[in-house]
N, C-alpha and C. Protein backbone atom coordinates (compact mmCIF):
# COMPACT_ATOMS: atom_id res chain seq x y z
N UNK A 1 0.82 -1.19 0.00
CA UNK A 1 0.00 0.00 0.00
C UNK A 1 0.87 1.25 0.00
N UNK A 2 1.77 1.35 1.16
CA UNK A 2 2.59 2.30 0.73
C UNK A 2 3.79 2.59 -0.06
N UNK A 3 3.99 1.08 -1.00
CA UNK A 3 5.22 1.28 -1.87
C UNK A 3 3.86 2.06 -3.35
N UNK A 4 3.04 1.59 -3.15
CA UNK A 4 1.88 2.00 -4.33
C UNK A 4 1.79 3.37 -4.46
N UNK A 5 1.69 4.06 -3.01
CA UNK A 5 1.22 5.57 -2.99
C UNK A 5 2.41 6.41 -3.20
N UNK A 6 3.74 5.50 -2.57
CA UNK A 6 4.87 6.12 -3.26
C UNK A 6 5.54 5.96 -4.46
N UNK A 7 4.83 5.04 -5.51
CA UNK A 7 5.16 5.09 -6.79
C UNK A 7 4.15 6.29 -7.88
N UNK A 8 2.55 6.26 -6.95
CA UNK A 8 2.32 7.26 -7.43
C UNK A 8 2.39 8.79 -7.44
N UNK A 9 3.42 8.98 -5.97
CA UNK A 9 3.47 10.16 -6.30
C UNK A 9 4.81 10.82 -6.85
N UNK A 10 5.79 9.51 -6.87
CA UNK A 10 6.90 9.59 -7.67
C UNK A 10 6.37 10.01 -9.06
N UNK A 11 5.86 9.40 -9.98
CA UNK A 11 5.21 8.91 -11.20
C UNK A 11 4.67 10.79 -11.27
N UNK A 12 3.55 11.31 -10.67
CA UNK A 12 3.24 12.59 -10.39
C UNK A 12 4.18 13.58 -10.34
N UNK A 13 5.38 13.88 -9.72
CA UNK A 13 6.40 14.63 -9.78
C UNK A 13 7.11 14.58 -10.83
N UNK A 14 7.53 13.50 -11.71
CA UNK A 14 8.18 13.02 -12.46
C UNK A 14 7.15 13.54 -13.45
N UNK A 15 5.87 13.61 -14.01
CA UNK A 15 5.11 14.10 -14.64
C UNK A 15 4.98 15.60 -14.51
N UNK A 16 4.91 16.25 -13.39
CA UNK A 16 5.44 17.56 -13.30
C UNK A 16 6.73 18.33 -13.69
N UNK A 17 7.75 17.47 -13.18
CA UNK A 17 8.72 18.07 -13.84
C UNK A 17 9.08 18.15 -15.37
N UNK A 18 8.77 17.08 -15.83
CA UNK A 18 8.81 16.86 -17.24
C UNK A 18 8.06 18.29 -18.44
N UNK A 19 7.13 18.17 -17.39
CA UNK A 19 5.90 19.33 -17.74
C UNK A 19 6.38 20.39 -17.78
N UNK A 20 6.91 20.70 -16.50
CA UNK A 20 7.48 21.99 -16.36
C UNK A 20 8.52 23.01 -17.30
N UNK A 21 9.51 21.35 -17.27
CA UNK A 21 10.66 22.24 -18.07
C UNK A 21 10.42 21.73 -19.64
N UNK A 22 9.52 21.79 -20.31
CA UNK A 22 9.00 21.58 -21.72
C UNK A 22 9.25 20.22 -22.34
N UNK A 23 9.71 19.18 -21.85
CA UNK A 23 10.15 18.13 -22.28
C UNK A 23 8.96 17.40 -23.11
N UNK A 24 7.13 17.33 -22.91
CA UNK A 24 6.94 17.12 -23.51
C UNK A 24 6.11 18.00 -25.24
N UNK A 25 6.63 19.27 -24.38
CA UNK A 25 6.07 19.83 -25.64
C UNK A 25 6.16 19.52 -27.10
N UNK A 26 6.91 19.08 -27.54
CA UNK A 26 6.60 18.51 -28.99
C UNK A 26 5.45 17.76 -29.09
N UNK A 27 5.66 16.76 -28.28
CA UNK A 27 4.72 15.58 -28.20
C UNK A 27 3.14 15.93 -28.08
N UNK A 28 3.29 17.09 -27.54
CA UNK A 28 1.72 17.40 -27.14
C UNK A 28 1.60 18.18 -28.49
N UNK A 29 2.41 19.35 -28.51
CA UNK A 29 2.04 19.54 -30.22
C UNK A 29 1.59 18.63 -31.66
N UNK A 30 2.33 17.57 -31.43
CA UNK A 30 1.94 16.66 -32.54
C UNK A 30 0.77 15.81 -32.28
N UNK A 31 0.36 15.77 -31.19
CA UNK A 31 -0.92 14.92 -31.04
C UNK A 31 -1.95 16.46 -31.03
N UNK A 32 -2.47 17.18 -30.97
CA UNK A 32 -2.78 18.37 -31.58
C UNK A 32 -2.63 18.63 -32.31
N UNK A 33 -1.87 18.76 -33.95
CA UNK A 33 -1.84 18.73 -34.74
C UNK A 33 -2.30 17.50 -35.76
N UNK A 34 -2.40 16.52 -35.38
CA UNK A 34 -2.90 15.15 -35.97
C UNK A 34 -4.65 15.66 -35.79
N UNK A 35 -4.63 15.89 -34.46
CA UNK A 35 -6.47 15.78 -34.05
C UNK A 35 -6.65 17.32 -35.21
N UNK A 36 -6.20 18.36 -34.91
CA UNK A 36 -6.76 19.36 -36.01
C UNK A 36 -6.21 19.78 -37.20
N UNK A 37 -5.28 19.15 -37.63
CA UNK A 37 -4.89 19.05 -39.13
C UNK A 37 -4.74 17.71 -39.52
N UNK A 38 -5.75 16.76 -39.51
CA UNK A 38 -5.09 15.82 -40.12
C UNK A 38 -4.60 15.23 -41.28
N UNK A 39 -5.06 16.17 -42.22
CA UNK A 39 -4.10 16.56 -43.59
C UNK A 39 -3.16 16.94 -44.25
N UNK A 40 -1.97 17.74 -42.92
CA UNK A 40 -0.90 18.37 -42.84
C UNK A 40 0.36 17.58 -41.93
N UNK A 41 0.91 17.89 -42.32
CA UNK A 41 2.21 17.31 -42.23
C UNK A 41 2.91 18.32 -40.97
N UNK A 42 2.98 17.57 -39.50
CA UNK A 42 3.06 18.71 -38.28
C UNK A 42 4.85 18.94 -38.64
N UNK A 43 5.01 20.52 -38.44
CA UNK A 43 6.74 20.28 -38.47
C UNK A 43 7.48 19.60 -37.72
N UNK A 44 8.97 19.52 -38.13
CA UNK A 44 9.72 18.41 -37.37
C UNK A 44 10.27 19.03 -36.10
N UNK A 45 10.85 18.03 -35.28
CA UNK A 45 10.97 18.64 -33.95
C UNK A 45 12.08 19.92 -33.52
N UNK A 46 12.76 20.07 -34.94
CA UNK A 46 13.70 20.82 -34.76
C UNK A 46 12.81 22.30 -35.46
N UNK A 47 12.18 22.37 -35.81
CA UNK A 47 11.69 23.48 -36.33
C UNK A 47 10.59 23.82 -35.39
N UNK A 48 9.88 23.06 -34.67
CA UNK A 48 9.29 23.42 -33.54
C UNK A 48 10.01 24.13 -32.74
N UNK A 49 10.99 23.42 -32.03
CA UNK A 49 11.96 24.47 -30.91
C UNK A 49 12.31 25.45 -31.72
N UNK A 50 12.79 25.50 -32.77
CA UNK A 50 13.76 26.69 -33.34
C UNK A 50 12.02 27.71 -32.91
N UNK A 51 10.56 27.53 -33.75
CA UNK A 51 10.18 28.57 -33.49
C UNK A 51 9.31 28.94 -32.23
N UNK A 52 9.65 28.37 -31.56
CA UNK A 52 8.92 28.40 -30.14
C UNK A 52 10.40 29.07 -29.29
N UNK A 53 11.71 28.78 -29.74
CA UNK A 53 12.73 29.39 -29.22
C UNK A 53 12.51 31.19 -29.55
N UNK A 54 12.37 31.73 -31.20
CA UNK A 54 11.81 32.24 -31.40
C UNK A 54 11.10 33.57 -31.31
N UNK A 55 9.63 32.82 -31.04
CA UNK A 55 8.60 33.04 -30.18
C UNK A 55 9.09 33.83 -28.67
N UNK A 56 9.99 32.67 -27.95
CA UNK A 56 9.86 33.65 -26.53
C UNK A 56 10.84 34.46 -26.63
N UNK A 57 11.41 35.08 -27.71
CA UNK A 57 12.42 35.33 -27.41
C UNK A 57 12.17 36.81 -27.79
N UNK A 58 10.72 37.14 -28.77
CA UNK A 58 10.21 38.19 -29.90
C UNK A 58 8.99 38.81 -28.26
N UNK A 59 9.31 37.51 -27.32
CA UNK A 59 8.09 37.83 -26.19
C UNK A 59 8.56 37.53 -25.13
N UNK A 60 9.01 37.99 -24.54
CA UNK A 60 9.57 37.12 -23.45
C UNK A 60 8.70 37.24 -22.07
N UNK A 61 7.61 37.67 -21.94
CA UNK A 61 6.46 37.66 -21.00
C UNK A 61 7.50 37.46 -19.79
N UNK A 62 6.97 36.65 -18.84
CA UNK A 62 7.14 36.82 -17.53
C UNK A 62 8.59 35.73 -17.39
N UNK A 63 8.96 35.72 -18.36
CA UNK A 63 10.61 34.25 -17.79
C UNK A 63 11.76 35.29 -17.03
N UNK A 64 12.37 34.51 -16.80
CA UNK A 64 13.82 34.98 -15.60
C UNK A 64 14.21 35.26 -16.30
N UNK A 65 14.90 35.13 -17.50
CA UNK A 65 16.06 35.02 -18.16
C UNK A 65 16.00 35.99 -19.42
């Protein structure tokens, strides 16, 4: 019981962090792009970062850096 509750909240953090620092953003982009273009060809993962690098960079809203 409690190796369970501590795998799930390992599993949870480990899902947060991932989250946090963009790791799965491609991934979520391309499954979003399949569901609303599914006729188009989503860009590749390097042209994603390049324009999402970009992006914050033309905006840099609220980041530290």
């Amino acid at each position: 019981m409690v190796l369970r509750a501590a795998g799930r909240v390992g599993r949870g953090i480990r899902w947060y962090m991932t989250t946090l620092m963009g790791d799965t953003a491609y991934a979520t982009y391309v499954a979003h792009h399949h569901r609303a273009h599914p006729d188009e060809e989503p860009m590749t993962e390097r042209q994603f970062w390049r324009q999402k690098m970009d992006d914050q960079d033309r905006n840099p809203g609220a980041r530290c850096c």
